[in-house]
N, C-alpha and C. Protein backbone atom coordinates (compact mmCIF):
# COMPACT_ATOMS: atom_id res chain seq x y z
N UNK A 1 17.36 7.80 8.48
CA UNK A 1 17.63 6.58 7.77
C UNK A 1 17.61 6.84 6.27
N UNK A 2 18.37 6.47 5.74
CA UNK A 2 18.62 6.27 4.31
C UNK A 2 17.41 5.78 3.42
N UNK A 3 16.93 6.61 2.64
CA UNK A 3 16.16 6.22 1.58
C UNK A 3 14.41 7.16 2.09
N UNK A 4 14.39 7.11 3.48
CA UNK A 4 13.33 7.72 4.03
C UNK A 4 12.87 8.96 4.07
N UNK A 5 13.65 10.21 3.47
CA UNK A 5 13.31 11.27 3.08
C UNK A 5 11.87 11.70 2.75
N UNK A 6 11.27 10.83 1.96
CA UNK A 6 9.97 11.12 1.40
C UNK A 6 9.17 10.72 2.55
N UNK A 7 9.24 10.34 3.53
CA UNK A 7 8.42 9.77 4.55
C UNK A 7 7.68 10.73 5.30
N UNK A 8 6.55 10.40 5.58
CA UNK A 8 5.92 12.10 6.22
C UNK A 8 4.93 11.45 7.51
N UNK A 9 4.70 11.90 8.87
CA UNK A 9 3.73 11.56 9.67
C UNK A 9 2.38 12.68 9.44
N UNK A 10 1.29 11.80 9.44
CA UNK A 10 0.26 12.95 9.35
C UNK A 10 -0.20 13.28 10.25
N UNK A 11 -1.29 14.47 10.42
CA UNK A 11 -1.82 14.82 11.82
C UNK A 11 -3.23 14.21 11.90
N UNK A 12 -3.75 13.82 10.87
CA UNK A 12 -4.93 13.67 10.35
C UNK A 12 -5.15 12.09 9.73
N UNK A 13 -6.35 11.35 10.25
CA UNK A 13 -6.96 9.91 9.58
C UNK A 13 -7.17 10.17 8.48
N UNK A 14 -7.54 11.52 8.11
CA UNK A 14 -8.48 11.79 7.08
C UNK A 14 -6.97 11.97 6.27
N UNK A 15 -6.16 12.47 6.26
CA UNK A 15 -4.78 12.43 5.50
C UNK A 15 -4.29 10.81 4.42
N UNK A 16 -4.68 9.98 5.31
CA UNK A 16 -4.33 8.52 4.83
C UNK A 16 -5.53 7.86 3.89
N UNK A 17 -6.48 7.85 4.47
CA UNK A 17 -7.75 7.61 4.39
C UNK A 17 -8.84 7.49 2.86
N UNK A 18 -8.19 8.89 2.52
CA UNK A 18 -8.20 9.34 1.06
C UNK A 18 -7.63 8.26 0.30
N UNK A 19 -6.93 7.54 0.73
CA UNK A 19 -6.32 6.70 -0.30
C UNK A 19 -6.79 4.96 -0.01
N UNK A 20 -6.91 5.19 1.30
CA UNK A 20 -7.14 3.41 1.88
C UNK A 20 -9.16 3.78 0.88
N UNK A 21 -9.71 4.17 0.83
CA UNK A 21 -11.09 4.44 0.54
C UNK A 21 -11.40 5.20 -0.54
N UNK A 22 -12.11 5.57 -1.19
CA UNK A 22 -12.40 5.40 -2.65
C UNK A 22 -12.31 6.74 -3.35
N UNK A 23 -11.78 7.83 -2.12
CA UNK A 23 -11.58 9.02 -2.98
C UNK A 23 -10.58 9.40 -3.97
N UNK A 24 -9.48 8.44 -3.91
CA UNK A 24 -8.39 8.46 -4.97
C UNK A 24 -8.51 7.34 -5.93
N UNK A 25 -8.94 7.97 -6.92
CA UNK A 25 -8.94 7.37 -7.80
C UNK A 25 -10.02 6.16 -7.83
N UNK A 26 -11.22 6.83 -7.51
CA UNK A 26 -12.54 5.28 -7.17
C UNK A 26 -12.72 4.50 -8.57
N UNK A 27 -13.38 3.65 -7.88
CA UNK A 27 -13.59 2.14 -9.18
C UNK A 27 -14.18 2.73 -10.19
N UNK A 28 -13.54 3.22 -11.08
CA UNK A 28 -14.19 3.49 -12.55
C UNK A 28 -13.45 3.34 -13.32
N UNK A 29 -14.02 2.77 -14.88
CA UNK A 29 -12.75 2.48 -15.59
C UNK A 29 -12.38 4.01 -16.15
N UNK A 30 -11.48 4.06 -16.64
CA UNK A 30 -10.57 5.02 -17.29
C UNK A 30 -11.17 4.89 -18.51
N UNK A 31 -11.39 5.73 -19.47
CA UNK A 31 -12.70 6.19 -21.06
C UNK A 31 -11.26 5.54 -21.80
N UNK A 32 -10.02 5.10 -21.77
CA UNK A 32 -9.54 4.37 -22.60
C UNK A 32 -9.52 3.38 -22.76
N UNK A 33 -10.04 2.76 -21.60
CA UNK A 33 -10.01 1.02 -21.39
C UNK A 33 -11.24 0.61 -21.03
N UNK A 34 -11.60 -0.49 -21.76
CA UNK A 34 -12.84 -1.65 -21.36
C UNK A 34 -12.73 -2.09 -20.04
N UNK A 35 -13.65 -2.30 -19.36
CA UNK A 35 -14.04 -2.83 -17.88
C UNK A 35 -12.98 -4.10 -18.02
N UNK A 36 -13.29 -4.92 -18.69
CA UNK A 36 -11.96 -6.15 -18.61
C UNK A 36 -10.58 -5.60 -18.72
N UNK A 37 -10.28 -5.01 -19.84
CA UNK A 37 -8.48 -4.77 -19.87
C UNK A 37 -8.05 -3.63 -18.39
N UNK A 38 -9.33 -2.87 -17.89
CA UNK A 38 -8.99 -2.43 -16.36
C UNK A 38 -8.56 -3.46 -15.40
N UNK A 39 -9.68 -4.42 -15.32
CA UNK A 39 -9.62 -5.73 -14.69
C UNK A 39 -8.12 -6.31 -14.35
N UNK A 40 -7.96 -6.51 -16.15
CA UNK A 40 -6.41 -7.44 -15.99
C UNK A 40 -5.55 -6.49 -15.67
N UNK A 41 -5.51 -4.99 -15.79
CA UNK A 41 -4.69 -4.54 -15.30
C UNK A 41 -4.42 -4.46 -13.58
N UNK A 42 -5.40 -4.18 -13.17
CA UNK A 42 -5.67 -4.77 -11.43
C UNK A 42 -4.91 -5.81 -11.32
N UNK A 43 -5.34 -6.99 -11.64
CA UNK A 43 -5.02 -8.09 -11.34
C UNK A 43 -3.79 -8.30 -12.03
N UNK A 44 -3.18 -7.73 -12.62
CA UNK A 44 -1.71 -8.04 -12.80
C UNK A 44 -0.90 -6.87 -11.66
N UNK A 45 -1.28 -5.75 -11.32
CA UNK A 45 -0.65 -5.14 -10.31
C UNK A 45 -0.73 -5.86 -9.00
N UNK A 46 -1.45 -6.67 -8.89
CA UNK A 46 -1.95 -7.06 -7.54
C UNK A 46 -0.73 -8.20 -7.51
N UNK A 47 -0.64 -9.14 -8.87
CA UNK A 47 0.53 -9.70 -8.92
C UNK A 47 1.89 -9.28 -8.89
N UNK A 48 2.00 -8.58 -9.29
CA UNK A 48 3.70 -7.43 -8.89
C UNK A 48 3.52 -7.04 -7.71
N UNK A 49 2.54 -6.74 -7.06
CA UNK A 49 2.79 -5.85 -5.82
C UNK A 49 3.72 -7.64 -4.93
N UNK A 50 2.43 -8.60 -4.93
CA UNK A 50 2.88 -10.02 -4.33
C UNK A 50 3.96 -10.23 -4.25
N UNK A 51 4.92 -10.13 -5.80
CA UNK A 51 6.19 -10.92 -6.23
C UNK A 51 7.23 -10.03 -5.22
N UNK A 52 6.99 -8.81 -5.04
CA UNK A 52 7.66 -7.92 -4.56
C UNK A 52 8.00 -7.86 -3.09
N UNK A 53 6.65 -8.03 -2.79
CA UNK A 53 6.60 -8.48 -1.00
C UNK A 53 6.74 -9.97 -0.53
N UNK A 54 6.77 -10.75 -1.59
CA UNK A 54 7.21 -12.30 -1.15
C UNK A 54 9.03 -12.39 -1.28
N UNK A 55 9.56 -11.52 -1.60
CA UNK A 55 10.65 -11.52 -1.62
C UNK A 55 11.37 -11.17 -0.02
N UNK A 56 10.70 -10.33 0.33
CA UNK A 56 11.02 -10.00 1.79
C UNK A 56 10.10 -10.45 2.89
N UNK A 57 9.28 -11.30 2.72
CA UNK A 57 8.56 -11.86 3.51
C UNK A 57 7.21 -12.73 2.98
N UNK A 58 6.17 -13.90 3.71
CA UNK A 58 4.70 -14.11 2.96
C UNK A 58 4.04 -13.48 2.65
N UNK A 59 3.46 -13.63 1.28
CA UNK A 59 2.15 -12.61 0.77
C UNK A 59 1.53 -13.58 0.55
N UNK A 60 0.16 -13.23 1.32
CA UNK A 60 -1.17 -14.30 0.28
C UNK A 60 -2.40 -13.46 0.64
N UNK A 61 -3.23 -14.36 -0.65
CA UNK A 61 -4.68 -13.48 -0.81
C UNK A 61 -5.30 -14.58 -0.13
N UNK A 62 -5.08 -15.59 0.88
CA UNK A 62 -6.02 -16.43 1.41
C UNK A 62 -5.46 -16.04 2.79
N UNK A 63 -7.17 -15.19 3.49
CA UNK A 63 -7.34 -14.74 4.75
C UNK A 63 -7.02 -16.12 6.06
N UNK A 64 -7.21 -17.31 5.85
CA UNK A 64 -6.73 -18.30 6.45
C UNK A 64 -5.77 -18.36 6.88
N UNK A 65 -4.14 -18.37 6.12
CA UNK A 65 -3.21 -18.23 6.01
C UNK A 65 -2.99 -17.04 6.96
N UNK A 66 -1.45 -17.59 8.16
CA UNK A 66 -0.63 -16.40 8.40
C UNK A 66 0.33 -16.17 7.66
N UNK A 67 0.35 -14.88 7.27
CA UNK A 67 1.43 -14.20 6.71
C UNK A 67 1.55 -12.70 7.04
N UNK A 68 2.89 -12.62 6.49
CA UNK A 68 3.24 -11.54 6.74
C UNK A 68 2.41 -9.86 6.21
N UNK A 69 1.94 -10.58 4.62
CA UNK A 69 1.34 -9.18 3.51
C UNK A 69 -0.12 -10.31 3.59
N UNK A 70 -0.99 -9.53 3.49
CA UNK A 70 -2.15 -9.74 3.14
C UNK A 70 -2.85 -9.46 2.05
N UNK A 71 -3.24 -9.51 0.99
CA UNK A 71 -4.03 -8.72 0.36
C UNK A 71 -5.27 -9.14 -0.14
N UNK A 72 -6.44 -8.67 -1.04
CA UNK A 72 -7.47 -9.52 -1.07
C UNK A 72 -8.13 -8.63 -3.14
N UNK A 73 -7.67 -9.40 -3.85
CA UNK A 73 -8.08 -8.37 -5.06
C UNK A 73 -9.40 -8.68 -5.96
N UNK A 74 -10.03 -9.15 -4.91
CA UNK A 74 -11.61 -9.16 -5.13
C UNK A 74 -12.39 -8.46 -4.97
N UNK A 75 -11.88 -6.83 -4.65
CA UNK A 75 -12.82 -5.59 -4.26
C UNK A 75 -13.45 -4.82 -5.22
N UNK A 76 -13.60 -3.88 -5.09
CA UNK A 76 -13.93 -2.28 -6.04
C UNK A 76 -12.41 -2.54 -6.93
N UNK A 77 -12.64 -2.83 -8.20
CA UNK A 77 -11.24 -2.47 -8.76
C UNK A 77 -10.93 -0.82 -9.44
N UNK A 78 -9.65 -0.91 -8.54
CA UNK A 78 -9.56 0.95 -8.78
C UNK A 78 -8.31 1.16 -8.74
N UNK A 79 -7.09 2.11 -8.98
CA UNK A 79 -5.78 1.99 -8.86
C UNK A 79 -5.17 2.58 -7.47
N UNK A 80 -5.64 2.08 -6.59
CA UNK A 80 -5.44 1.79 -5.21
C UNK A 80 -5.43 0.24 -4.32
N UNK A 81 -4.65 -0.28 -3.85
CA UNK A 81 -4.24 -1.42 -3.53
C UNK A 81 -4.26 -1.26 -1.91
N UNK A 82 -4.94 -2.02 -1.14
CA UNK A 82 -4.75 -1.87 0.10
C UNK A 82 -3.93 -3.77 0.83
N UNK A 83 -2.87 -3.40 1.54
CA UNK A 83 -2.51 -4.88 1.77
C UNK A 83 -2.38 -4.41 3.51
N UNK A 84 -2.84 -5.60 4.17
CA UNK A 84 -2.70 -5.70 5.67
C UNK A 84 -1.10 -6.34 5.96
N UNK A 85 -0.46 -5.66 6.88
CA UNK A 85 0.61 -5.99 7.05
C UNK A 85 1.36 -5.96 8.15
N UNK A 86 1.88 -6.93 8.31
CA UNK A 86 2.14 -7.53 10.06
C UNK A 86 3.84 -7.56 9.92
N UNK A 87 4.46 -6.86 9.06
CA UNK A 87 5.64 -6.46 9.25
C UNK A 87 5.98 -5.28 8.78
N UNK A 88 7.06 -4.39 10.12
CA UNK A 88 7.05 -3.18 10.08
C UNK A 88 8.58 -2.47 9.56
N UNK A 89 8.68 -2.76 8.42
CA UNK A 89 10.25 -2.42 8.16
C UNK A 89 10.48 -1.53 6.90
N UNK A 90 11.31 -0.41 7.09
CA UNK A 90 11.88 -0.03 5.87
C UNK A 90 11.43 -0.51 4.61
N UNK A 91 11.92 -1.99 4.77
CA UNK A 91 12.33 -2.95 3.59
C UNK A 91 10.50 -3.11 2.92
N UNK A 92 9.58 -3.22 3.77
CA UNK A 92 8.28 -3.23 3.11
C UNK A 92 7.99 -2.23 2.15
N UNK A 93 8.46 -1.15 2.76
CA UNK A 93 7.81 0.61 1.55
C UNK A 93 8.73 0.13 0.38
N UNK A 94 10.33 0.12 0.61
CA UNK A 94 11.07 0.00 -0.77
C UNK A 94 10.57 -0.91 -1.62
N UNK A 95 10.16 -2.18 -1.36
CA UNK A 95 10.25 -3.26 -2.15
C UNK A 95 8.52 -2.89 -3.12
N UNK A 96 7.57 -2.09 -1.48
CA UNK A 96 6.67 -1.54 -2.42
C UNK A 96 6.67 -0.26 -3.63
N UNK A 97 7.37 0.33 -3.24
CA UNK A 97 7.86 1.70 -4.40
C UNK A 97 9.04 0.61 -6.02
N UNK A 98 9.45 -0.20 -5.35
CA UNK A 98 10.12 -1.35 -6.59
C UNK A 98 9.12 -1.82 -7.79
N UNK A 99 7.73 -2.28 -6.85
CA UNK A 99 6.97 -2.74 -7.65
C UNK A 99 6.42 -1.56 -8.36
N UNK A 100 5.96 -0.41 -7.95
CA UNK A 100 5.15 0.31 -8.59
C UNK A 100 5.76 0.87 -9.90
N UNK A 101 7.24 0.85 -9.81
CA UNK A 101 7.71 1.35 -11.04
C UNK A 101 7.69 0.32 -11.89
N UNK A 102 7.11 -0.82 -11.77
CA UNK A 102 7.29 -1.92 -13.04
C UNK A 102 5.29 -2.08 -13.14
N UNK A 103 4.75 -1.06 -12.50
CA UNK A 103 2.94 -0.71 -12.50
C UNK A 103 2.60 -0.22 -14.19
N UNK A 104 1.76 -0.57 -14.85
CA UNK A 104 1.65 0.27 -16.28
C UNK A 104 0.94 1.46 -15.58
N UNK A 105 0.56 1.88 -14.69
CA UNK A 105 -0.53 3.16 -13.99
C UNK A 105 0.36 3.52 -12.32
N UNK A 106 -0.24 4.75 -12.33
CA UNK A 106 -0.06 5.25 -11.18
C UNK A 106 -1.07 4.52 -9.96
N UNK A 107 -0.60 3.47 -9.09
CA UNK A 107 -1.16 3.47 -7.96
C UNK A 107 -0.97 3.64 -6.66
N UNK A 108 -1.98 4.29 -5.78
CA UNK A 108 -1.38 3.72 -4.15
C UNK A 108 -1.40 2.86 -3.93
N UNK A 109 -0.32 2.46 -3.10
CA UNK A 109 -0.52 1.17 -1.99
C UNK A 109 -0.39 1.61 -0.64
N UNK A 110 -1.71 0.89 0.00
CA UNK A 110 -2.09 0.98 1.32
C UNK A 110 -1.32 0.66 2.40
N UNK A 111 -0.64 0.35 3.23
CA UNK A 111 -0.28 -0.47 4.26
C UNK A 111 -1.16 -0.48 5.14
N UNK A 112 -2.24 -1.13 5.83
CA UNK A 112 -3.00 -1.44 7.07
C UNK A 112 -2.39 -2.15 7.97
N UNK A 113 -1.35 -1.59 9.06
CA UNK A 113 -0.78 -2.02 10.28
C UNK A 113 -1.25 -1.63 11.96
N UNK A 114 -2.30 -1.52 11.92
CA UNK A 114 -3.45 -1.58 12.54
C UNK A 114 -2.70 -1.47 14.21
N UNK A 115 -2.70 -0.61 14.68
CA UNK A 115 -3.13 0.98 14.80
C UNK A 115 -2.31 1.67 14.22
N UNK A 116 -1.59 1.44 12.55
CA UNK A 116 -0.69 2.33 11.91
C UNK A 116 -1.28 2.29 11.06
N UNK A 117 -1.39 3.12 10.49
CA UNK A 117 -1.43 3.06 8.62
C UNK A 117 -0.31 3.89 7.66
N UNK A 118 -0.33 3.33 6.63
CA UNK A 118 0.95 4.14 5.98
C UNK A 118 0.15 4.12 4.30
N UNK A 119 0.45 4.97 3.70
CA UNK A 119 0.17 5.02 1.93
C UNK A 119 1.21 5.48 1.02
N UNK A 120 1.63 4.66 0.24
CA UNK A 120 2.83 4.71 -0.54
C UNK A 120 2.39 5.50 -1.66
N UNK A 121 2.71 6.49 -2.03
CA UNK A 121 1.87 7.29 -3.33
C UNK A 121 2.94 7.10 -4.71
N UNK A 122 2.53 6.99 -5.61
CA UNK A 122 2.88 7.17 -6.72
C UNK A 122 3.96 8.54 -7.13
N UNK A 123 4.16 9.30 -6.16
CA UNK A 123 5.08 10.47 -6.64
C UNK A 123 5.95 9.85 -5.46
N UNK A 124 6.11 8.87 -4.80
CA UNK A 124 6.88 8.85 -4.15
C UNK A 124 7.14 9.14 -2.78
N UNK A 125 6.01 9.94 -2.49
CA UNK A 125 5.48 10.85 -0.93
C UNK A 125 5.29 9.00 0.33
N UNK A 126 5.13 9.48 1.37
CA UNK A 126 4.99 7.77 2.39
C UNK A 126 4.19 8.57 3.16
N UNK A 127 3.20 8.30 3.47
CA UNK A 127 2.65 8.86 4.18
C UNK A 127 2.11 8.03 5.77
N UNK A 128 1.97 8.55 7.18
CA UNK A 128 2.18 7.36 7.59
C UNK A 128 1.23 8.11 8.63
N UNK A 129 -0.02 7.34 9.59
CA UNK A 129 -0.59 8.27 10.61
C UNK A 129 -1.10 6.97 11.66
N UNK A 130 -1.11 7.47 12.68
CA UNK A 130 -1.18 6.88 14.51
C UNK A 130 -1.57 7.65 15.27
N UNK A 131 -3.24 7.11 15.79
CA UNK A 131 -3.03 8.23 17.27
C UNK A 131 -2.48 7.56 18.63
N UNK A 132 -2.14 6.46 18.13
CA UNK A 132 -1.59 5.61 19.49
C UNK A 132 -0.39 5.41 19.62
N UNK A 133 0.10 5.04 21.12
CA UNK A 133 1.71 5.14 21.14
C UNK A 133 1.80 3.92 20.64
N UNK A 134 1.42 2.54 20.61
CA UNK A 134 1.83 1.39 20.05
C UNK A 134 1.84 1.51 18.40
N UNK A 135 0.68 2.65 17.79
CA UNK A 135 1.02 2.94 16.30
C UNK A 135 2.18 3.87 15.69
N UNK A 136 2.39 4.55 17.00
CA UNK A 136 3.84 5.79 16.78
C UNK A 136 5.01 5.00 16.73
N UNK A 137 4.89 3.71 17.75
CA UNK A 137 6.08 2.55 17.09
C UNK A 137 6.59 2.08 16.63
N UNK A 138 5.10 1.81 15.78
CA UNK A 138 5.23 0.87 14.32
C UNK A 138 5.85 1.72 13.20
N UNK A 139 5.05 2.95 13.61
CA UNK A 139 5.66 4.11 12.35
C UNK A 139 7.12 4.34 12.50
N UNK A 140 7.75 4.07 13.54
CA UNK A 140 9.10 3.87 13.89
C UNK A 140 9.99 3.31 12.87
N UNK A 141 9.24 1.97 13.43
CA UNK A 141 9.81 0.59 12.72
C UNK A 141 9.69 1.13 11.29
N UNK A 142 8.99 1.41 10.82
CA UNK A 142 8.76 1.64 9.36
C UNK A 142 9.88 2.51 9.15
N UNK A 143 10.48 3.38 9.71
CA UNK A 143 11.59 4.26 9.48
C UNK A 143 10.99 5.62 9.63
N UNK A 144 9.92 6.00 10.04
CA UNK A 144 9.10 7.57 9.92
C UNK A 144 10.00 8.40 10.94
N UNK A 145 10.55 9.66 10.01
CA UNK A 145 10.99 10.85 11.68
C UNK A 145 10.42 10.87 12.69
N UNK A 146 10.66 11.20 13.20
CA UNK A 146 9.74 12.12 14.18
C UNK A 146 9.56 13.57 14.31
């Protein structure tokens, strides 16, 4: 499929993992920026990532709500973004690699598609891992080789 080149299946949890959890890049501010201007920077990525994924489907930060993107940017703020996501398409990674180039910082974004996971990296890499056949599906849907 077109555009999916960078897409990679891992063999390893621990492959994805690194990024859904605090070893990339954990909550600390950066020695150029004050704990607040980190802050607003979070919270304005968290808003681009939204604008990006409400275009191709619902995003909300209220766990109540069904939707399609989930996200919640009340955590550890760090330049890693994790969003739960209940749709499995192509069109989710692009629109997420769209937003990141309008990011002032390099971040991941998570996908949690539960028994899939996928991590969109900042160089562009997709990284995507399942030990289950219903998660080897999803990674399908997402566009992953085989």
């Amino acid at each position: 499929m077109k555009g999916t080149e960078n897409f990679r299946r891992v063999d390893s949890f621990g492959d994805v993992t690194k990024y859904f959890d605090h070893d990339f890049n954990p909550p600390k501010v950066p020695e150029d920026m004050s704990q607040e201007e980190f802050e607003a920077e979070f919270d304005g990525a968290h808003d681009t990532i939204i604008r990006h994924l409400s275009k191709i489907g619902t995003a909300t930060e209220d766990s109540a709500h069904d939707a399609d993107f989930s996200l919640y940017r009340y955590v550890d703020v760090r330049r890693a973004i994790n969003v739960v996501c209940d749709k499995f398409d192509p069109k989710v990674v692009f629109a997420i690699q769209q937003a990141q180039k309008e990011l002032p910082a390099e971040y991941a974004i998570n996908l949690d598609s539960h028994p899939a996971y996928v991590s969109i990296l900042p160089s562009g890499e997709v990284l995507g891992f399942s030990e289950t056949k219903d998660g080897q599906k999803i990674l399908d849907q997402y566009g992953f080789p085989r």
